[in-house]
Protein backbone atom coordinates (compact mmCIF):
# COMPACT_ATOMS: atom_id res chain seq x y z
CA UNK A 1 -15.15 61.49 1.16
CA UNK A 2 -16.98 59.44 -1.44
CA UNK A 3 -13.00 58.85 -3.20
CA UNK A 4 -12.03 57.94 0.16
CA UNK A 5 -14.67 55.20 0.41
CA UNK A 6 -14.22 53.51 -3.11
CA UNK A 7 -10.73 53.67 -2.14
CA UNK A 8 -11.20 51.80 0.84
CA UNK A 9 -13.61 49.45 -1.17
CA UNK A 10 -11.39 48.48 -3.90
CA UNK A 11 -8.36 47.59 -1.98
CA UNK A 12 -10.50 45.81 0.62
CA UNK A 13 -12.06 44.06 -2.80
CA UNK A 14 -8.20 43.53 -4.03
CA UNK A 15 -7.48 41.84 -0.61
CA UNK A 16 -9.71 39.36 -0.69
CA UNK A 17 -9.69 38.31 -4.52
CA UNK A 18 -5.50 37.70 -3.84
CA UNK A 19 -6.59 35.87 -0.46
CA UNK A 20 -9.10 33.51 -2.22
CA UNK A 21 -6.36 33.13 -5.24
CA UNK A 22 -3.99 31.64 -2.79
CA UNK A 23 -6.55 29.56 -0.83
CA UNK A 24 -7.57 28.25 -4.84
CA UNK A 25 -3.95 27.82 -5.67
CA UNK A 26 -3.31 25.77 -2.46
CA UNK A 27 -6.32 23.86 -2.16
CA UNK A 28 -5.54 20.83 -4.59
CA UNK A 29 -2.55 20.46 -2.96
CA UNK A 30 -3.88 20.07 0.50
CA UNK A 31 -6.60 17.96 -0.36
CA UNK A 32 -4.04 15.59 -2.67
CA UNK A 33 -1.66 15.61 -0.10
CA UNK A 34 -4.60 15.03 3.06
CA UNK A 35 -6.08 11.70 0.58
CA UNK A 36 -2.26 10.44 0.51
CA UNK A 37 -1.48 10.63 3.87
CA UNK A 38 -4.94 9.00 4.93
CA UNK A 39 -3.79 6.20 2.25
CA UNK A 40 -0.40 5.65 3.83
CA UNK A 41 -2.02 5.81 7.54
CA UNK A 42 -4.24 2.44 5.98
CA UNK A 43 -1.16 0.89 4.77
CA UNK A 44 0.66 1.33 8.43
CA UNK A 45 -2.33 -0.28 10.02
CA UNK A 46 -2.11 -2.84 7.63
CA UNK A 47 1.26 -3.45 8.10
CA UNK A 48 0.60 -3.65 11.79
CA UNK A 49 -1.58 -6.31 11.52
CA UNK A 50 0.64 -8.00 9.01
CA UNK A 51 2.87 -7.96 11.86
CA UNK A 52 0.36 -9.16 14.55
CA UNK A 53 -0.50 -12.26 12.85
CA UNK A 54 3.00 -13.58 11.69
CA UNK A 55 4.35 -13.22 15.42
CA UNK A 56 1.00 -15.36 16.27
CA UNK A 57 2.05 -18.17 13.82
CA UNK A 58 5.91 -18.10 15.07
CA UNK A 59 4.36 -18.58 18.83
CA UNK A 60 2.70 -21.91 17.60
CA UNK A 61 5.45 -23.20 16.10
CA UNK A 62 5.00 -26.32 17.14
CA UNK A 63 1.64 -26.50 16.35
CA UNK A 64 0.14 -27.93 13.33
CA UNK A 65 0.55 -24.74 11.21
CA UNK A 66 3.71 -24.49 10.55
CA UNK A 67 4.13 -28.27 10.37
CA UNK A 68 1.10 -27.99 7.68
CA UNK A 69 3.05 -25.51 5.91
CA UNK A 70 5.88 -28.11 5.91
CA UNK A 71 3.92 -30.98 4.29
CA UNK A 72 1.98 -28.89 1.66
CA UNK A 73 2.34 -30.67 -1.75
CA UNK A 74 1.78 -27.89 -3.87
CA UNK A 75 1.74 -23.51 -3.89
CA UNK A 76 -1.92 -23.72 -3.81
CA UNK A 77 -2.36 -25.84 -0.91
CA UNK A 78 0.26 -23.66 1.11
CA UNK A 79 -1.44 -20.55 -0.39
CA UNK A 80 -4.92 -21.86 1.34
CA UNK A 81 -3.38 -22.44 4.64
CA UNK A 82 -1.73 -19.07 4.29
CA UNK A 83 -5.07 -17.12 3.85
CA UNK A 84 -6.73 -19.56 6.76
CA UNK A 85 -4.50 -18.25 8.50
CA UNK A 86 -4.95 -14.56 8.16
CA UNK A 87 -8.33 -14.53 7.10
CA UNK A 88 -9.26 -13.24 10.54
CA UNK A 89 -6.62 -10.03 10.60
CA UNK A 90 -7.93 -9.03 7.61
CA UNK A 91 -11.61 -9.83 7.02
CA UNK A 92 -10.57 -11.57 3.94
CA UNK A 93 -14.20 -12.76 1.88
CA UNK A 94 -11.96 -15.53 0.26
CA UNK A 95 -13.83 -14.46 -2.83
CA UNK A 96 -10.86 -13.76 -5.30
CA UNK A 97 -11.34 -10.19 -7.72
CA UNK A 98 -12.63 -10.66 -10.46
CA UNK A 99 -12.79 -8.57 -13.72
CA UNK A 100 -10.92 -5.77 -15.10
CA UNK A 101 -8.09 -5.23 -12.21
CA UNK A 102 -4.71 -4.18 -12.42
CA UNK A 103 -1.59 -2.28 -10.86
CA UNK A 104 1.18 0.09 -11.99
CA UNK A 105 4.23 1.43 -10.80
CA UNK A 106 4.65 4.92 -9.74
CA UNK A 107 6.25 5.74 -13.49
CA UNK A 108 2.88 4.57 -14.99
CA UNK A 109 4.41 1.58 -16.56
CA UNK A 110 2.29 -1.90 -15.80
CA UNK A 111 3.17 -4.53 -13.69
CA UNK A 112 4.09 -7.49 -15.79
CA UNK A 113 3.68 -11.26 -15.58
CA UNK A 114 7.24 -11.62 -15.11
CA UNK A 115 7.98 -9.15 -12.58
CA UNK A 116 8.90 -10.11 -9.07
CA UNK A 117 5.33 -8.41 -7.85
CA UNK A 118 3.08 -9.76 -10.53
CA UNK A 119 -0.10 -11.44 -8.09
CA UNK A 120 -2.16 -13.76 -10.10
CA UNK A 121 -4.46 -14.16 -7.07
CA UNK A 122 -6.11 -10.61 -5.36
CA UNK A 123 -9.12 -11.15 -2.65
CA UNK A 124 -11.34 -8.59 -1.27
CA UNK A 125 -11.96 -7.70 2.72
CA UNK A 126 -15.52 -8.78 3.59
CA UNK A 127 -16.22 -4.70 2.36
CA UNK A 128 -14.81 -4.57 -0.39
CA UNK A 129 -12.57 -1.68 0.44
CA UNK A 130 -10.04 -3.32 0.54
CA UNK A 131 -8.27 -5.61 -1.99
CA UNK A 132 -5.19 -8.30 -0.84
CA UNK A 133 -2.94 -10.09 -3.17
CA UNK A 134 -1.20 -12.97 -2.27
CA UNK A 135 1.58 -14.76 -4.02
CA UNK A 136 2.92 -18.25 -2.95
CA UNK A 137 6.93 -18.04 -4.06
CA UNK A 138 9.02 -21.17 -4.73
CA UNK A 139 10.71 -23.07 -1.42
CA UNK A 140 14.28 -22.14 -1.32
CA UNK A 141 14.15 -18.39 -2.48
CA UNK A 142 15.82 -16.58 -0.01
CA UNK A 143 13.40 -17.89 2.86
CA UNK A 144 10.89 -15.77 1.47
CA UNK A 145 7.32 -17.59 1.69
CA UNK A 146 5.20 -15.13 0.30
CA UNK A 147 4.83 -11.72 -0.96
CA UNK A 148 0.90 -10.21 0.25
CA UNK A 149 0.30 -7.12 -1.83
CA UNK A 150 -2.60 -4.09 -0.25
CA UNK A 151 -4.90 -1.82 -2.33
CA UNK A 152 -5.60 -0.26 0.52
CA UNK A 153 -8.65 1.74 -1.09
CA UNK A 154 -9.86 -1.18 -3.00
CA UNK A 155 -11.22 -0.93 -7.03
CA UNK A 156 -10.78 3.46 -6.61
CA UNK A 157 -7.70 4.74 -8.50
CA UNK A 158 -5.37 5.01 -8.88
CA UNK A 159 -4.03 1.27 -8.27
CA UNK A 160 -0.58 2.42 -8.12
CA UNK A 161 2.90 1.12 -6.14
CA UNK A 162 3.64 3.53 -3.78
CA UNK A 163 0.42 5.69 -3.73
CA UNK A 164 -2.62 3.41 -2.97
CA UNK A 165 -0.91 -0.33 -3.02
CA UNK A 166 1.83 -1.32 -1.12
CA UNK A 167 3.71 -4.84 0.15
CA UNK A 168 5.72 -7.23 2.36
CA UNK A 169 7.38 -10.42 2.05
CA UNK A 170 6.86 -13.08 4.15
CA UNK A 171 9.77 -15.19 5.90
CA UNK A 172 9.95 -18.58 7.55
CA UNK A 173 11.14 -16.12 10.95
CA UNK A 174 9.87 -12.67 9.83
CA UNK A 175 8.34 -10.23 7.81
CA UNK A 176 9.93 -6.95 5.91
CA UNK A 177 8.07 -4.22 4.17
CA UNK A 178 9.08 -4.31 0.50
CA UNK A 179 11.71 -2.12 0.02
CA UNK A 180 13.56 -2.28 3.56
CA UNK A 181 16.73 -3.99 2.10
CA UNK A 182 17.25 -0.50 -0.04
CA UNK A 183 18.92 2.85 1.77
CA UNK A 184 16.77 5.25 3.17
CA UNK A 185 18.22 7.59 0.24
CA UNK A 186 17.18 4.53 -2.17
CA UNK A 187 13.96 4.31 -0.84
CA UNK A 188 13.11 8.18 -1.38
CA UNK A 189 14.08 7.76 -4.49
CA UNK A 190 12.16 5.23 -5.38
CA UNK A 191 9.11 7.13 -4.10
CA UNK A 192 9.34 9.28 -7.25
CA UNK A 193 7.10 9.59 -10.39
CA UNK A 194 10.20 8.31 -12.49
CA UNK A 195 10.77 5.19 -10.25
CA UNK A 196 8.48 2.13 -9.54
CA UNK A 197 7.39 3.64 -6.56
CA UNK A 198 7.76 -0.14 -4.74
CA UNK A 199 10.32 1.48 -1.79
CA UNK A 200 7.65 3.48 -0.54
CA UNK A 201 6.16 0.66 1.23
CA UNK A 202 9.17 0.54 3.30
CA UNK A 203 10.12 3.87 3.56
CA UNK A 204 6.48 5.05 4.29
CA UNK A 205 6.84 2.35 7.60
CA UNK A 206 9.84 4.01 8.93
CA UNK A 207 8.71 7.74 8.98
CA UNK A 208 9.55 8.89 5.28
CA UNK A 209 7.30 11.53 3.78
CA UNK A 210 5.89 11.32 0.59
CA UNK A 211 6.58 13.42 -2.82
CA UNK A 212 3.96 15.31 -3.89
């Protein structure tokens, strides 16, 4: 009887140490995959505002802001109009980052000065969680107006393309998700730890998962 009820004890014992091995196994997983997912859901509402506030300037194109935009002298005085304009989607503090702030591709390599995506200027939201880049592009490339870059969880790692910063370019008549000119199949690819990472932004907007 006694046999029978160490038996009992040791297997019951057994089951649970395997149970909480699997639960420990699987819990970093979860919890890296729950923090990516809550960082992509940020970037969609982000995205969604982008999107709110460039059909609100196209609506007024007759007004004076598009007309302003038109008679800018210089990148910096169309950059200031720009972030007049969309200071109030965002909460942006105007107050540009300052210190020890930088961004990576997915592969780990850094973001040069002479890469398309290289933002002199990043701003925080009025919280701080949140950190915007903004960078005024030439007249004459490709329509493109601007290219607005989001750390969507602010100063925390791991300030990377594809996992906690993402982007759009603007357009004289629209606005596109960085990456949206690529194939879905390009995209996923690029959301890899061997690639830039870049695509994601895209691909994360039009229902793609992420790699773990």
């Amino acid at each position: 009887m006694k046999f029978g009820k160490i038996k009992w004890h040791i297997e019951y014992t057994i089951t649970i140490l395997i149970t909480l091995t699997i639960v420990l196994l699987m819990l970093p997983t979860s919890i890296k995959s729950t923090f990516q997912a809550n960082l992509i859901a940020k970037w969609k509402d982000c995205y969604k505002r982008l999107d709110y506030a460039h059909d609100a300037i196209l609506k007024q194109e007759k007004s004076e802001i598009l007309t302003s935009f038109r008679r800018a002298n210089t990148q910096d005085e169309r950059k200031r109009l720009f972030l007049n304009i969309i200071k109030p989607y965002f909460r942006l503090s105007m107050k540009k980052v300052k210190g020890r702030y930088s961004v990576r591709y997915m592969n780990g390599t850094k973001v040069g000065q002479n890469d398309e995506l290289f933002v002199k200027d990043y701003y925080y939201t009025d919280n701080k969680r949140m950190i915007v880049g903004i960078k005024d592009i030439p007249t004459g490339s490709n329509n493109v107006m601007f290219i607005m870059t989001f750390d969507v969880n602010g100063h925390l790692p791991p300030n990377v393309w594809g996992k906690d910063v993402f982007g759009a370019k603007i357009y004289t008549d629209k606005i596109e998700a960085i990456g949206r000119e690529l194939s879905i199949d390009k995209q996923n690819e690029d959301c890899d730890l061997s690639s830039s990472g870049v695509s994601c932004s895209n691909y994360y907007i039009i229902g793609g998962g992420f790699n773990d």
